[in-house]
Protein backbone atom coordinates (compact mmCIF):
# COMPACT_ATOMS: atom_id res chain seq x y z
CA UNK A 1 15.10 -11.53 -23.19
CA UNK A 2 16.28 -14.70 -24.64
CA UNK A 3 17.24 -18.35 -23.30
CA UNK A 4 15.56 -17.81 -20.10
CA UNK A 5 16.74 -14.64 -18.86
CA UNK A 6 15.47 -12.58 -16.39
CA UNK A 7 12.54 -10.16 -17.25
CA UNK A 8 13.17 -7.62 -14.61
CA UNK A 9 9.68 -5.74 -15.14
CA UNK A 10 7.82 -9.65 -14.53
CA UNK A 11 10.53 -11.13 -11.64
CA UNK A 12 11.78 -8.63 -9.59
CA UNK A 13 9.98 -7.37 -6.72
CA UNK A 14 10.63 -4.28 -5.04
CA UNK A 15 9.11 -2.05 -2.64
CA UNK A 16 6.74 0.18 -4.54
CA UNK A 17 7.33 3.30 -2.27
CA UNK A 18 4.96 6.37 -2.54
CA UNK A 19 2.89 4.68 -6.25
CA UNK A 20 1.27 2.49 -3.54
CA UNK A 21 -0.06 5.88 -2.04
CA UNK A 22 -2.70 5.70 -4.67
CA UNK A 23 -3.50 2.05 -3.96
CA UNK A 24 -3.92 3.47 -0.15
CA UNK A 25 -6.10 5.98 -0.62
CA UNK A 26 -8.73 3.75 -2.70
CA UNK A 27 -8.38 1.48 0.27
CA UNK A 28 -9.52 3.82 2.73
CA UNK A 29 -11.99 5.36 0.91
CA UNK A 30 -13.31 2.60 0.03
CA UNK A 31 -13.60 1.18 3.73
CA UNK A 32 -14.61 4.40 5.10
CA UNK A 33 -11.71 5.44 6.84
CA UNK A 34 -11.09 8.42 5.45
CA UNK A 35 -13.30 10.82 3.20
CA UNK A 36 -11.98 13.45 0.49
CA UNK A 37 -12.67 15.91 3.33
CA UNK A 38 -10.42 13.79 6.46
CA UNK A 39 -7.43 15.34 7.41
CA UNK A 40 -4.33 14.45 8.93
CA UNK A 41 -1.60 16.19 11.05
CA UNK A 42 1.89 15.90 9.37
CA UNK A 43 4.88 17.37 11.53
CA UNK A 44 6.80 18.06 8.22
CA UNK A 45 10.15 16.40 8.69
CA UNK A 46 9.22 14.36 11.44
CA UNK A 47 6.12 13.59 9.33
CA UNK A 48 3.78 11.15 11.42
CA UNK A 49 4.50 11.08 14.72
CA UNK A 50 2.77 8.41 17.36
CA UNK A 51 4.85 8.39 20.70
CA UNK A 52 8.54 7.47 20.09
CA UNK A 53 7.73 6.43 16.58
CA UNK A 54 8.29 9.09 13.08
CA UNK A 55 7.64 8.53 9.67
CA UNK A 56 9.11 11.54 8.03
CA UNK A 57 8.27 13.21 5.30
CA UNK A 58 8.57 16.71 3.56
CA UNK A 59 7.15 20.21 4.60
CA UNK A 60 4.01 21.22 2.88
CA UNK A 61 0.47 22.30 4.23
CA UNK A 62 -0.77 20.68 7.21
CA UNK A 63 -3.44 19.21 8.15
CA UNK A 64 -3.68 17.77 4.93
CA UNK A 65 -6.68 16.25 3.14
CA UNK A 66 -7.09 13.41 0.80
CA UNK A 67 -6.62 14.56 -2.39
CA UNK A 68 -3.81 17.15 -1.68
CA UNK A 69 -2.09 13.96 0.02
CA UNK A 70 -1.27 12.47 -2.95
CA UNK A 71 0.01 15.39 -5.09
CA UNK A 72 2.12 16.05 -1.86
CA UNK A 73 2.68 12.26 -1.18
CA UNK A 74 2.15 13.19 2.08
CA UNK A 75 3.71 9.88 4.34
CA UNK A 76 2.25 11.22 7.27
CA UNK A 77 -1.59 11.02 5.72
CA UNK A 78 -0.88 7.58 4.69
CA UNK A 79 0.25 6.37 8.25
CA UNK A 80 -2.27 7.61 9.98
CA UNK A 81 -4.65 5.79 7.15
CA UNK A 82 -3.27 2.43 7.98
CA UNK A 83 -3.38 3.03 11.48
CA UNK A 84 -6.74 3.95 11.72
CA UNK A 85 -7.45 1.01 9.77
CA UNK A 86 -5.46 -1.62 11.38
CA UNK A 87 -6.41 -0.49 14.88
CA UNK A 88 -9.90 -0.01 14.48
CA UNK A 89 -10.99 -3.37 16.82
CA UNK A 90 -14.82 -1.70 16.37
CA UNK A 91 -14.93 -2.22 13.24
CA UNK A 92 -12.78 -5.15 12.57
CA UNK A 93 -12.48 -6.95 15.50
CA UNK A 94 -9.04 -7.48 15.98
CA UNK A 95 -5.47 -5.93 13.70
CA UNK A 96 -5.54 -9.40 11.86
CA UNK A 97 -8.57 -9.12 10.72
CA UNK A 98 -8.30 -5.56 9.66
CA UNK A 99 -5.03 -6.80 7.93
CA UNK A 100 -6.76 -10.06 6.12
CA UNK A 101 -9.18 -6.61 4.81
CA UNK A 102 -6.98 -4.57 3.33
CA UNK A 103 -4.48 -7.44 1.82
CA UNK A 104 -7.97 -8.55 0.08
CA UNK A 105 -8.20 -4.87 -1.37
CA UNK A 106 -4.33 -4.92 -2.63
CA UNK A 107 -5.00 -8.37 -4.27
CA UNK A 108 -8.16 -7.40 -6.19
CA UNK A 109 -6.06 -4.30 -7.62
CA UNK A 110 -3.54 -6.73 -8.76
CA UNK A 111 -0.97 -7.07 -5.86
CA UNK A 112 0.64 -9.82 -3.98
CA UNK A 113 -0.48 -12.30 -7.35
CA UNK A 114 0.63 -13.04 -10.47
CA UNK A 115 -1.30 -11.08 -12.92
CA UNK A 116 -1.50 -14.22 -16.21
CA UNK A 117 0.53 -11.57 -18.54
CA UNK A 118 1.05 -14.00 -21.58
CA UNK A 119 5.13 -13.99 -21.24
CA UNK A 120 6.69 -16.54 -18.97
CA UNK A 121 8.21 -16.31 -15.57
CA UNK A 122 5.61 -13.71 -13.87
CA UNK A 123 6.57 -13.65 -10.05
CA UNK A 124 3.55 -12.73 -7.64
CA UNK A 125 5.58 -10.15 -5.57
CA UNK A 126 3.92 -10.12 -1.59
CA UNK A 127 1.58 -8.56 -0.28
CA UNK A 128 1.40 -9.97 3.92
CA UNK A 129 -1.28 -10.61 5.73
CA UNK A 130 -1.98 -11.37 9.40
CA UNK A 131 -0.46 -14.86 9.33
CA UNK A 132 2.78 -13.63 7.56
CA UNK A 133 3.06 -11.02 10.03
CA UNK A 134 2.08 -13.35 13.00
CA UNK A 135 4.98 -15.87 12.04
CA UNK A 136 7.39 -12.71 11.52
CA UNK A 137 6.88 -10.88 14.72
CA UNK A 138 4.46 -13.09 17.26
CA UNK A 139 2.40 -10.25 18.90
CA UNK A 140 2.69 -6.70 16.43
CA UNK A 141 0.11 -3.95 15.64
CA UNK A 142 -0.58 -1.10 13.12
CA UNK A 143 2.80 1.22 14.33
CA UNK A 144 5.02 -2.11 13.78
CA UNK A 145 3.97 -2.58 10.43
CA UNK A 146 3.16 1.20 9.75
CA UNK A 147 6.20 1.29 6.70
CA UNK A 148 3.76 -0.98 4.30
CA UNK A 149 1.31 2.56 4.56
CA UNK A 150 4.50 3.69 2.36
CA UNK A 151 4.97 0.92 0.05
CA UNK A 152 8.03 0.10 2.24
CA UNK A 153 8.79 -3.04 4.61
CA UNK A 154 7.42 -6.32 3.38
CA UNK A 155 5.65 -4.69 0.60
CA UNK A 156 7.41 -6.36 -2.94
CA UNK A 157 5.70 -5.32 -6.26
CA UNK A 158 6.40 -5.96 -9.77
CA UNK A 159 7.45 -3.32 -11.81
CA UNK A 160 4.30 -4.78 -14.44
CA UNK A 161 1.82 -4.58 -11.42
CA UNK A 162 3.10 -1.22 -10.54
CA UNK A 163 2.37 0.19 -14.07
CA UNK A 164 -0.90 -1.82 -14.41
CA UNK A 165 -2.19 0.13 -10.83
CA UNK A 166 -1.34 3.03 -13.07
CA UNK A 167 -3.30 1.69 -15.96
CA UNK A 168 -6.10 1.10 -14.07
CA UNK A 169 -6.35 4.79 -12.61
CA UNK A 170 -6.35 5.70 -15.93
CA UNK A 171 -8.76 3.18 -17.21
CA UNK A 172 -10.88 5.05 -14.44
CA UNK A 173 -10.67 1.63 -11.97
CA UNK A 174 -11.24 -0.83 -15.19
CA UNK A 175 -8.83 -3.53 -14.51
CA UNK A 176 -7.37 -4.94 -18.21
CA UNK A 177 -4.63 -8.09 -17.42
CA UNK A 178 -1.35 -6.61 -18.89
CA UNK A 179 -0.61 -8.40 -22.28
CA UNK A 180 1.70 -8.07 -25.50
């Protein structure tokens, strides 16, 4: 890239889609909401399923646990993740809070921030949290912003932050900032 041009992998954001799965998972392990042993319904097509509201998704084994989840990239597990989360006023105290919670997660894996790779023009790409989504929508809860279980909706990555959440799976949770 020369005179100023745009670096697509360090300005464009996009929703990440199913490699935030991974990012999930950690997520909910980490904040006990699921185990490697929790399972989750999935209604194959019509995938998660919560009153009027479907995430779809593919057929394959169900219930489904954790780790079969993501070699599936089961949508249905992930919804039901983030809902469970987001919804869990015992824990949390209210959706915002739960919200503030998990954004904090996404940002320490590298999300939402620019990571300081040593080329110019890094974007941050977004990662909400309760205020964005209280200036978006007023009153909302866990099945209004259940696509961002996905990496869908407001979610914008990177392409460089998605690889380095792939890096650091690798690196066996070692973060290492992306540089040439």
């Amino acid at each position: 890239i020369r005179d100023g041009g745009f670096n697509r992998a360090l300005m464009s954001g996009t929703p990440p889609g199913s490699t935030f799965k991974t990012a999930q998972g950690l997520v909910f392990l980490q904040e006990g909401i699921v185990d490697l042993n929790t399972t989750f319904p999935c209604y194959g097509k019509s995938g998660f399923v919560v009153g009027g509201l479907s995430v779809g998704c593919h057929v394959h084994g169900s219930p489904i646990p954790f780790i079969p989840s993501i070699s599936t990239s089961c949508n249905s597990y992930y919804c039901w993740g983030l809902y469970r989360m987001i919804d869990n006023k015992k824990k949390y105290g209210s959706p915002g809070n739960a919200l503030n919670v998990w954004k904090d997660h996404m940002v320490s894996m590298g999300f939402g921030y620019a990571l300081g790779v040593d080329l110019p023009g890094e974007k941050r790409g977004l990662i909400p949290n309760a205020k964005f989504y209280d200036d978006a929508f007023g009153r909302w809860s866990a099945l209004r912003i259940i696509s961002t279980a996905i990496g869908q909706g407001e979610i914008l990555l990177t392409p460089v932050q998605i690889a380095n959440l792939a890096a650091t799976i690798a690196n066996r949770g070692h973060f290492i900032t992306p540089h040439i």
